[in-house]
N, C-alpha and C. Protein backbone atom coordinates (compact mmCIF):
# COMPACT_ATOMS: atom_id res chain seq x y z
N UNK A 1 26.78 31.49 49.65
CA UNK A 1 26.84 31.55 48.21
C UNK A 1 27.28 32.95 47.79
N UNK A 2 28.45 33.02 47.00
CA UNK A 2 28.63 34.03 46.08
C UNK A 2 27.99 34.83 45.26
N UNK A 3 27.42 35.82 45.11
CA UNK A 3 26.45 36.36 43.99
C UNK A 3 27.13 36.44 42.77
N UNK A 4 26.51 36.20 41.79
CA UNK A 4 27.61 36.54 39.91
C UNK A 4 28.08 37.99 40.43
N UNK A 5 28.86 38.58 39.98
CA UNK A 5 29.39 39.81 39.73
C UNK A 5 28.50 40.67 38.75
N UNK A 6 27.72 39.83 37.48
CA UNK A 6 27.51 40.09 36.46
C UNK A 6 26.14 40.69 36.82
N UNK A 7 25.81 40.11 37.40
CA UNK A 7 24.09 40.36 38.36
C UNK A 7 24.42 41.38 39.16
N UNK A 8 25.47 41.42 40.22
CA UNK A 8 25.49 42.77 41.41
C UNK A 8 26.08 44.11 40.24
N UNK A 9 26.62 44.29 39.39
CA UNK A 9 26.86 45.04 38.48
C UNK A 9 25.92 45.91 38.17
N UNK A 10 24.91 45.89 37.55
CA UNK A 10 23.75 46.97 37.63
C UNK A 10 22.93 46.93 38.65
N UNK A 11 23.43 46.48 39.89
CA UNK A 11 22.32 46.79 41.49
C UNK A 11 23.41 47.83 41.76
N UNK A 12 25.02 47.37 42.07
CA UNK A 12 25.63 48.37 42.28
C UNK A 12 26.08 50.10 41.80
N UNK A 13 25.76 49.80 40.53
CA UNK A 13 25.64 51.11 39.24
C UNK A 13 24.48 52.20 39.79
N UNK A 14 23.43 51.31 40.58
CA UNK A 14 22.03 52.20 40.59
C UNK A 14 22.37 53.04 41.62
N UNK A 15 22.84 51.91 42.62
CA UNK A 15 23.21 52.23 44.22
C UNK A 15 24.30 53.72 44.33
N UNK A 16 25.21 53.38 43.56
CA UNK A 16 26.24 54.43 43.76
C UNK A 16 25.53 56.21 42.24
N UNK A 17 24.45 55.68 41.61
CA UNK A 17 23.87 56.76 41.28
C UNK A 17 22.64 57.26 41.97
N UNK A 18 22.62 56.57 43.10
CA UNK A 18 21.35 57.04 43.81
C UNK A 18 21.87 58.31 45.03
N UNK A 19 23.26 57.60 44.97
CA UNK A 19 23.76 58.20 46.04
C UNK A 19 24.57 59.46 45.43
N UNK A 20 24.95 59.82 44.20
CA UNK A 20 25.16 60.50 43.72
C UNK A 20 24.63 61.69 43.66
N UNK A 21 23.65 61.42 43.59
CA UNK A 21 22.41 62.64 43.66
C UNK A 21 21.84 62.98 42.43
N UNK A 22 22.58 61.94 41.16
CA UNK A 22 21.50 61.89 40.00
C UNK A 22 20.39 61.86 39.54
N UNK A 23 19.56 62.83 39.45
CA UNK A 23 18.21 62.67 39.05
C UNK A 23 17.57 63.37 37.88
N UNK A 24 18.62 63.22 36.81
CA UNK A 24 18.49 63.57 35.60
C UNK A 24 18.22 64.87 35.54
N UNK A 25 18.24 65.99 35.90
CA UNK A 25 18.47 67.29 36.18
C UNK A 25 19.43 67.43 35.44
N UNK A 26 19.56 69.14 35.51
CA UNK A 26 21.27 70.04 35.42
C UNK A 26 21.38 70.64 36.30
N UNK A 27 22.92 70.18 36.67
CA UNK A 27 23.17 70.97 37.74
C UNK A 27 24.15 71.90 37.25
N UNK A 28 24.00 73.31 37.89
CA UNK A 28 25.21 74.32 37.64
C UNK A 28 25.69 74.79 39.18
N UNK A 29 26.66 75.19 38.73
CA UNK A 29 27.50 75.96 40.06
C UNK A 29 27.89 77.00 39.67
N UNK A 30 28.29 78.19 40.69
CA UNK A 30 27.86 79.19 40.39
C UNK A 30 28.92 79.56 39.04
N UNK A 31 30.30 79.18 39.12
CA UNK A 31 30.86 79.32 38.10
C UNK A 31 30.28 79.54 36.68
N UNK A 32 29.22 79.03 36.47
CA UNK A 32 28.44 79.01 34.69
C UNK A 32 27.44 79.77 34.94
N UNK A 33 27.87 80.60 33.92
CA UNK A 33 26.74 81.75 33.99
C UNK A 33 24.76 81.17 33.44
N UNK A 34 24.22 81.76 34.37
CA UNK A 34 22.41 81.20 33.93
C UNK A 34 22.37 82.45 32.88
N UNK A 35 21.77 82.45 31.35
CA UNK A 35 21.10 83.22 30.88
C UNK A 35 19.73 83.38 31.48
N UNK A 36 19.02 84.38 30.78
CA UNK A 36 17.37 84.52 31.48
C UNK A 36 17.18 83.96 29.74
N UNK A 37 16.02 83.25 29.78
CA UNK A 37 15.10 82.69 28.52
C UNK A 37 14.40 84.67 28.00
N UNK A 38 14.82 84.30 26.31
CA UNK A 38 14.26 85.98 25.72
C UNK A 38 12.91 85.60 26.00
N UNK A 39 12.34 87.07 26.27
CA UNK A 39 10.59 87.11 25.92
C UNK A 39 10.29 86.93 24.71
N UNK A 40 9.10 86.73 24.65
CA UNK A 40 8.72 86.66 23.26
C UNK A 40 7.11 87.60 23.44
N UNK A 41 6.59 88.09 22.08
CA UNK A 41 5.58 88.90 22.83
C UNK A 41 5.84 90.52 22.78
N UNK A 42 6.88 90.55 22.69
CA UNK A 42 7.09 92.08 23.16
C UNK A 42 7.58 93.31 22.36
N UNK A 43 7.04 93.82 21.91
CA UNK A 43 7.45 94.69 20.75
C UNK A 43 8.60 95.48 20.77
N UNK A 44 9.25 95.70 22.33
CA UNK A 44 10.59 96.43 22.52
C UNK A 44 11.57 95.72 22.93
N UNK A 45 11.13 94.78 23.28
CA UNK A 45 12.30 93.90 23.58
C UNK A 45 12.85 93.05 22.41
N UNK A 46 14.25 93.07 22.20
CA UNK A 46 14.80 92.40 21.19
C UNK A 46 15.57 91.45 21.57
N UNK A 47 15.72 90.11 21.03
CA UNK A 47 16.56 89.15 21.37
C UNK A 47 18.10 89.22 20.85
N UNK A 48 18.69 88.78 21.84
CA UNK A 48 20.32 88.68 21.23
C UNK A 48 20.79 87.74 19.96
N UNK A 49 20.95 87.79 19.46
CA UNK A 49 21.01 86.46 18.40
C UNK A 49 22.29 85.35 19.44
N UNK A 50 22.04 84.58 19.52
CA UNK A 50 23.09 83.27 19.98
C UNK A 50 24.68 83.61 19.34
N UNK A 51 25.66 83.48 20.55
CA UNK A 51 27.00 83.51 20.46
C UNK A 51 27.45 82.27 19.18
N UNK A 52 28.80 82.52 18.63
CA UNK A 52 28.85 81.95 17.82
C UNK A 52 29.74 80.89 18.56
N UNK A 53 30.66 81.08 19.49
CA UNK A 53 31.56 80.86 20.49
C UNK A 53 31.09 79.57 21.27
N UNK A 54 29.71 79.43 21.79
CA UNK A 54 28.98 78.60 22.55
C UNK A 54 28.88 77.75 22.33
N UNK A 55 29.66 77.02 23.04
CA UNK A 55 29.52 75.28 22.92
C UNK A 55 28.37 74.62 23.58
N UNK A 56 28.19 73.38 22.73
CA UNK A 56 27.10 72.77 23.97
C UNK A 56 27.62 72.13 25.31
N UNK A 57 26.37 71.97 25.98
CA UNK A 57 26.92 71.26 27.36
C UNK A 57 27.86 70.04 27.09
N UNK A 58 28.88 69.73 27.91
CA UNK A 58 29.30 68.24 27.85
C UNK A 58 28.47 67.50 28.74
N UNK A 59 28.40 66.18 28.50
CA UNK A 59 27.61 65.50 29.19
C UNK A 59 28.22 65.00 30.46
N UNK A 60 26.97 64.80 31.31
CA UNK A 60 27.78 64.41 32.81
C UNK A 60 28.64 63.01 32.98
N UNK A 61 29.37 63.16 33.52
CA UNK A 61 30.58 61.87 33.48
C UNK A 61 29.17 60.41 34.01
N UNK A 62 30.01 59.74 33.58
CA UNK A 62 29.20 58.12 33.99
C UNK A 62 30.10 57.91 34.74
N UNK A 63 29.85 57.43 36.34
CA UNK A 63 30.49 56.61 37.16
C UNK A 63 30.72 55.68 37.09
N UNK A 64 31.98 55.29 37.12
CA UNK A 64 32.35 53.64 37.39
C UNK A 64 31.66 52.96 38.20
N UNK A 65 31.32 51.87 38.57
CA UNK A 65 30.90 51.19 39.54
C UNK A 65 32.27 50.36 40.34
N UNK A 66 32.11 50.49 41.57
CA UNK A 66 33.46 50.15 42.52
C UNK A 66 33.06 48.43 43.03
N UNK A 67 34.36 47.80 42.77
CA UNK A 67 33.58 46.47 42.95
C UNK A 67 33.44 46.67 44.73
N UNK A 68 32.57 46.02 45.17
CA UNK A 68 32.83 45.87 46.35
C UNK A 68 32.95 44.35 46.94
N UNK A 69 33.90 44.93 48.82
CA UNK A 69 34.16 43.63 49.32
C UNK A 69 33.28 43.26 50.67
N UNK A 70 32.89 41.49 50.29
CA UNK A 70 31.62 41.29 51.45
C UNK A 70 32.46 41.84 52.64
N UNK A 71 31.44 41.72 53.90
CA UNK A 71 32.10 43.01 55.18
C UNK A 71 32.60 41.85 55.94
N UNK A 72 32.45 40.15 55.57
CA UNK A 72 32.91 39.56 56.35
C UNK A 72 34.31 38.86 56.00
N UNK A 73 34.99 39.42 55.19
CA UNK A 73 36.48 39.05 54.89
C UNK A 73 37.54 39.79 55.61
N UNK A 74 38.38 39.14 55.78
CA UNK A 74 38.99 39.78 56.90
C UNK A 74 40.23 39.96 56.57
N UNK A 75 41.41 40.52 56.56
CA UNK A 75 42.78 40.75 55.65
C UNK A 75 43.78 39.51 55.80
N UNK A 76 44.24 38.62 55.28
CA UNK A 76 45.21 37.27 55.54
C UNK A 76 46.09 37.80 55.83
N UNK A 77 46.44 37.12 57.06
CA UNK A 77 48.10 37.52 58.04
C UNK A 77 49.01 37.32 57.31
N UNK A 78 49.99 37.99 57.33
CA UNK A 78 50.66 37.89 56.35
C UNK A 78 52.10 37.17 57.12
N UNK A 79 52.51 35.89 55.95
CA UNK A 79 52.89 34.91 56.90
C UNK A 79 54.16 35.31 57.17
N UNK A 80 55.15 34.82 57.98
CA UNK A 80 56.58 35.65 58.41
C UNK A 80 56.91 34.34 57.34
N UNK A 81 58.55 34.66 56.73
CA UNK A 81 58.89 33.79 55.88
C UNK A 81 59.52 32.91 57.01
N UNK A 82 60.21 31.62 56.33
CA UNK A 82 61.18 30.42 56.93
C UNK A 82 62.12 30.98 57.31
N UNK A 83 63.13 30.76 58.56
CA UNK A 83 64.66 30.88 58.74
C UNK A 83 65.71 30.23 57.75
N UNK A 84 66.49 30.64 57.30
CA UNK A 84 67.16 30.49 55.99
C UNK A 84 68.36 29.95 57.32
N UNK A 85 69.11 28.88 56.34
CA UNK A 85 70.08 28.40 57.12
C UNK A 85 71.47 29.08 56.82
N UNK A 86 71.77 29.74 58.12
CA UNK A 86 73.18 30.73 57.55
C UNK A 86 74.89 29.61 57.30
N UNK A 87 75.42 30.79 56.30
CA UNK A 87 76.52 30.06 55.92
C UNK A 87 77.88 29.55 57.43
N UNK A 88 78.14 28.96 57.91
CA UNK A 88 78.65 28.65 58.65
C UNK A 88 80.26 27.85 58.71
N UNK A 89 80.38 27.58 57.42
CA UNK A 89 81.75 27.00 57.11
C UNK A 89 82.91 27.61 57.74
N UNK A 90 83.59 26.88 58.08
CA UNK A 90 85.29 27.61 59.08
C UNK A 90 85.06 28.77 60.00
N UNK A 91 83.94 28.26 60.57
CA UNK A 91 83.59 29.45 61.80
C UNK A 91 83.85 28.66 62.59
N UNK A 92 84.11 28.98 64.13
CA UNK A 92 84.08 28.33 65.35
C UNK A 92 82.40 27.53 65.46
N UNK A 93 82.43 26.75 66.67
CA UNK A 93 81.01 26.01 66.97
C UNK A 93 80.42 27.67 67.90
N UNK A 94 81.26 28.26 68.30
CA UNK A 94 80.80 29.43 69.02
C UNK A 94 80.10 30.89 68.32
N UNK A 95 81.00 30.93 67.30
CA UNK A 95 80.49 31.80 65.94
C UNK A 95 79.08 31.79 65.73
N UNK A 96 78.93 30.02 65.68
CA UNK A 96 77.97 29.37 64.97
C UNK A 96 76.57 29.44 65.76
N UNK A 97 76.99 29.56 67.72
CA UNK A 97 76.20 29.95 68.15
C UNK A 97 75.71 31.74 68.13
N UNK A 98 76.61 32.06 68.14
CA UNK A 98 76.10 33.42 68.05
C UNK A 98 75.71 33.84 66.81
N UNK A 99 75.88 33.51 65.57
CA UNK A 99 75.32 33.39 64.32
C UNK A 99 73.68 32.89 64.40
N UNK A 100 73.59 32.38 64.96
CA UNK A 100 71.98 31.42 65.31
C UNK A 100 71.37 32.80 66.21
N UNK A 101 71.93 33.01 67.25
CA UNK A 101 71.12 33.82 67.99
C UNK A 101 71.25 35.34 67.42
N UNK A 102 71.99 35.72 66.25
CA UNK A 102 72.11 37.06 65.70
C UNK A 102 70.46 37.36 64.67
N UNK A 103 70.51 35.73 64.35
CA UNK A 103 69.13 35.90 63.42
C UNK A 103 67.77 35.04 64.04
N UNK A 104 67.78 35.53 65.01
CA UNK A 104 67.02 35.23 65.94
C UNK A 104 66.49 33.87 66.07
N UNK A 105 67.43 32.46 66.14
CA UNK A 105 67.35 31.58 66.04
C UNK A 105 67.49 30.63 67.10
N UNK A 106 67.31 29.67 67.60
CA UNK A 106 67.81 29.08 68.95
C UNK A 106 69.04 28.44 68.49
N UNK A 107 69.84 28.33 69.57
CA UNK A 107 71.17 28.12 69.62
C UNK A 107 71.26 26.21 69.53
N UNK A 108 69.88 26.31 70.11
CA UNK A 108 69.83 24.51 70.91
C UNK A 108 69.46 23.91 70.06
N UNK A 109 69.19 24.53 68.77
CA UNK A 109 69.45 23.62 67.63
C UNK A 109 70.42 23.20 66.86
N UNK A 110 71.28 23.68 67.40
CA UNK A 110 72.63 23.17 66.80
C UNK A 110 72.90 21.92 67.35
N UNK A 111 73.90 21.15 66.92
CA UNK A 111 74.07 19.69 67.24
C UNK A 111 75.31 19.36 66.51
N UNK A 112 76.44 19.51 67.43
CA UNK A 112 77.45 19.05 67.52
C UNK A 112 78.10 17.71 66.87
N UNK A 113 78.86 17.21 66.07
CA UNK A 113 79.37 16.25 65.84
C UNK A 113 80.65 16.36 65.32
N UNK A 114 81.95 15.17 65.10
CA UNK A 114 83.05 15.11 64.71
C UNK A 114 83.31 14.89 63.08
N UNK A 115 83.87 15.55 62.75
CA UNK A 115 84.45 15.39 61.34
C UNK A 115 84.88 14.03 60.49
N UNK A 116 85.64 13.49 61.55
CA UNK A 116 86.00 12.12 61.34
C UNK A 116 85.10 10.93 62.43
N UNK A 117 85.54 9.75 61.68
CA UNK A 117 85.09 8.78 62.27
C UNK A 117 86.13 8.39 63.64
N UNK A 118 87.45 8.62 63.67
CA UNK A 118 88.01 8.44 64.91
C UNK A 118 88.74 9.67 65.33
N UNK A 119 87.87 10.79 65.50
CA UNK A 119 87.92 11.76 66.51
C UNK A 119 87.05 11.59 67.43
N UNK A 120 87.23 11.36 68.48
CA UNK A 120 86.11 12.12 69.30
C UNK A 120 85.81 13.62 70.16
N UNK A 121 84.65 14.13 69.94
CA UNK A 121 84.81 15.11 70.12
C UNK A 121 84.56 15.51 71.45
N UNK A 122 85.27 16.52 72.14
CA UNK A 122 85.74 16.57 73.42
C UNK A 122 83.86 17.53 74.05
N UNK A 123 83.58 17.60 75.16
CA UNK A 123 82.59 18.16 75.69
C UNK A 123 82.35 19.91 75.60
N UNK A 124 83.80 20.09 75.39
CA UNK A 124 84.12 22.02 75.14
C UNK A 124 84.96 22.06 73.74
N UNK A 125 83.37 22.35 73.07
CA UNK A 125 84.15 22.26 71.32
C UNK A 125 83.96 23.26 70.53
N UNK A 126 83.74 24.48 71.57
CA UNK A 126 83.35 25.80 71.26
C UNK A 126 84.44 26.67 70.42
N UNK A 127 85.75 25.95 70.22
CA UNK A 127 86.94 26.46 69.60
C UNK A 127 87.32 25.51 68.41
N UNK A 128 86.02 24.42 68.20
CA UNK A 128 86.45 23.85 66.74
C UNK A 128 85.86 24.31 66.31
N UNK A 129 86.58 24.01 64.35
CA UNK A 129 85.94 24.88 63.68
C UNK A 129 85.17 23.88 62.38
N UNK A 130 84.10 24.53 61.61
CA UNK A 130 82.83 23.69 61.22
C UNK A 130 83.16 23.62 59.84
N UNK A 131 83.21 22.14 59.73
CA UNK A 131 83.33 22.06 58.40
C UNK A 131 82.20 21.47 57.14
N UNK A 132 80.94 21.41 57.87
CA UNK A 132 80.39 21.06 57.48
C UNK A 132 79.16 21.22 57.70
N UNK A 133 77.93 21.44 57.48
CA UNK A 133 76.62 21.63 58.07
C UNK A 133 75.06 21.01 57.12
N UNK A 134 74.38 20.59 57.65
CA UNK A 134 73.12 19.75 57.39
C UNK A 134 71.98 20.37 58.09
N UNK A 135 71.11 21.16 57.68
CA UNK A 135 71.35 21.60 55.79
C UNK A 135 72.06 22.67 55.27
N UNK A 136 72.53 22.18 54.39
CA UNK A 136 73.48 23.09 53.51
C UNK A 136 72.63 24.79 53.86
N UNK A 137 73.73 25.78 53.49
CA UNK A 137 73.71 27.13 53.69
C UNK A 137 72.41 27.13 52.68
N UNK A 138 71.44 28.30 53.00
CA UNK A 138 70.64 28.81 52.05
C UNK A 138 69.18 28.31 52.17
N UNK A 139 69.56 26.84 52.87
CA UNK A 139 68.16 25.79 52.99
C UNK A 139 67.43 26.34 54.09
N UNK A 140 66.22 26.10 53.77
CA UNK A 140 64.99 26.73 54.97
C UNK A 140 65.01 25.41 55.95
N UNK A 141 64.41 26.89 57.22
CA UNK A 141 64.80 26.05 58.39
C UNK A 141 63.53 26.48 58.74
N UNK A 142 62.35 25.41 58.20
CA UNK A 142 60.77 25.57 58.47
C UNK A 142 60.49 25.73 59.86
N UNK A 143 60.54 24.77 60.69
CA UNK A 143 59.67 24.68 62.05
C UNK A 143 61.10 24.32 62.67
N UNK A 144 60.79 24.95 64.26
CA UNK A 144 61.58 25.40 64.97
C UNK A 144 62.00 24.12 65.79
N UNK A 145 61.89 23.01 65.01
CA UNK A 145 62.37 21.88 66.02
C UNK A 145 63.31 21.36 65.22
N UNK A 146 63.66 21.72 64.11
CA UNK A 146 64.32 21.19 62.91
C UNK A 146 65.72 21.82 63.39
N UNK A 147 66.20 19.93 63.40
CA UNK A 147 68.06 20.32 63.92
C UNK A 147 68.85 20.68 63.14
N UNK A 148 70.38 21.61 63.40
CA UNK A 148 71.11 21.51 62.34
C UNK A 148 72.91 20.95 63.03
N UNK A 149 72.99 19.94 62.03
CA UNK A 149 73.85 19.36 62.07
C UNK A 149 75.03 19.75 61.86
N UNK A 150 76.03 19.75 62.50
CA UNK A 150 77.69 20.63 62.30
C UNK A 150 78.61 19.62 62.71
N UNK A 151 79.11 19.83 61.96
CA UNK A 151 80.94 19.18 61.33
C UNK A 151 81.77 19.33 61.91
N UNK A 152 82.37 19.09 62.85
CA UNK A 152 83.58 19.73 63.17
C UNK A 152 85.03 18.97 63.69
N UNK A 153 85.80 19.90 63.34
CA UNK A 153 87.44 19.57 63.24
C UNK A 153 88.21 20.69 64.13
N UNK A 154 89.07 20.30 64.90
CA UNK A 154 90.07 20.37 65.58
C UNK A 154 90.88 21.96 65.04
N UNK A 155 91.25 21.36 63.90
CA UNK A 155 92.32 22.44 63.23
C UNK A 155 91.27 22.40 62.24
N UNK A 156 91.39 23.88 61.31
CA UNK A 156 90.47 24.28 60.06
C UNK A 156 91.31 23.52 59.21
N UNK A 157 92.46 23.16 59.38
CA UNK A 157 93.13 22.40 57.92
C UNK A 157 92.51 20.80 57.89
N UNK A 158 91.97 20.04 58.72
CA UNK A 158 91.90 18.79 59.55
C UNK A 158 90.39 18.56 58.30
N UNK A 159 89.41 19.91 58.25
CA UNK A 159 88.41 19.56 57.41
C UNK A 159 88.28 19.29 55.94
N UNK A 160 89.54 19.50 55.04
CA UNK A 160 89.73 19.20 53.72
C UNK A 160 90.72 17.28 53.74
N UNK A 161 90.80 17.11 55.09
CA UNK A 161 91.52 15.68 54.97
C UNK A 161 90.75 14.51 55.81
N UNK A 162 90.33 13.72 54.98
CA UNK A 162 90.27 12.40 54.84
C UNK A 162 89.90 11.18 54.57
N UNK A 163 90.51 9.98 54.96
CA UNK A 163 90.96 8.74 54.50
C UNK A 163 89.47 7.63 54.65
N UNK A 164 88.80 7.97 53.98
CA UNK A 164 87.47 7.24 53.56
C UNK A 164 86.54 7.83 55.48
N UNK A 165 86.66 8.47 55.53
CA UNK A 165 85.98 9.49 56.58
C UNK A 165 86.70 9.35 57.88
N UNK A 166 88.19 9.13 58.26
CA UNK A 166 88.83 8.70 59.18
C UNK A 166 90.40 10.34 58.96
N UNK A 167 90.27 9.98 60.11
CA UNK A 167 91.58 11.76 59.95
C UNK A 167 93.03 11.21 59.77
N UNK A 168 93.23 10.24 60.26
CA UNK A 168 94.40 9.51 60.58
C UNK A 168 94.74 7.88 59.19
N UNK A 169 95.12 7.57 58.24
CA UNK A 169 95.02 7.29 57.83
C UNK A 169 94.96 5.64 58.00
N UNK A 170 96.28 5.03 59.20
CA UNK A 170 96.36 4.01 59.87
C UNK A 170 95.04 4.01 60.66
N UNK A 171 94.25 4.43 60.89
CA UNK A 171 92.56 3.96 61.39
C UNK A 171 91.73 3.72 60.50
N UNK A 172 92.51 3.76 58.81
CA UNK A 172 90.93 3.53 58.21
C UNK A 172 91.06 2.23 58.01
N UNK A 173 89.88 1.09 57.93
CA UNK A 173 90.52 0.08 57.91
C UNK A 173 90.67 -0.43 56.56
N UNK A 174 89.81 0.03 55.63
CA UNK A 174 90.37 0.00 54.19
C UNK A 174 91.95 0.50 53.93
N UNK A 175 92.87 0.85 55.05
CA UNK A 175 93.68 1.17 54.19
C UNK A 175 94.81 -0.51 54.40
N UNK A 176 95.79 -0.51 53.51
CA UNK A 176 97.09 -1.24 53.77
C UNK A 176 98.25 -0.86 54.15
N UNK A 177 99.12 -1.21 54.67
CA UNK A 177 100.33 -0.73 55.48
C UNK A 177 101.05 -1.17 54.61
């Protein structure tokens, strides 16, 4: 259970004036001069009359009270953010690996695929270039099993063309001759 604040508030006030060394006293240091108290009584002794100059004491400061923290909290780790998915468009698939491993990412999450529906893509596709990627640039790449999907085409011109997702236009079969 939590204690009110409102309640530890004057336990803590006492605590940090106990420790203060407040005990309703005055304290001086040597800086302020002590007068001696005049006699009274004495037929040769004459009193000074009081400076006109003399201020009264200021009063002693009031301490804040410091909130305090229970001793069993402990500081929250502070979390590393998500991998942000880098921009990758018209880079090589090779770029794309070394782009992954520049931001300290695994490479083996990348995942290869063809641009079109009747390309296939050859086993060494480290010289095509990406036209596409899932998830888009910018998107967090939460947990480290999360794939990213790449686009790729032959020639960089090959990725602005085609015919209902086919490169060649006589393969789509929507088309007519």
């Amino acid at each position: 259970m939590v204690p009110n604040p409102r309640r530890l508030a004057p336990t803590v006030l006492v605590g940090v004036l106990a420790l203060a060394g407040c005990s309703g006293g005055t304290q001086t240091d040597e800086s302020t001069p002590v007068t001696a108290p005049a006699t009274v009584g004495s037929s040769t002794a004459t009193a000074s009359p009081p400076s006109a100059t003399a201020e009264p004491p200021a009063p002693p400061p009031t301490p804040t009270p410091t909130p305090t923290v229970p001793a069993s909290t402990a500081p929250a780790p502070t979390p590393t953010p998500d991998a942000v998915m880098p921009a990758l468009h018209s880079r090589t698939y090779e770029q794309a690996r070394t782009e992954f491993s520049r931001q300290d990412l695994s490479p083996a999450r990348l995942t290869a695929a063809a641009q079109h529906k009747d390309v296939t893509l050859p086993r060494d596709h480290d010289d095509w270039y990406i036209c596409d990627t899932s998830p888009r640039p910018g998107a967090p790449l939460p947990a480290a099993t999360t794939t990213v999907t790449v686009r790729l085409a032959q020639d960089f011109s090959d990725c602005t063309t085609s015919f209902n997702g086919y490169l060649y236009e006589e393969n789509d079969p929507a088309s007519t001759p």
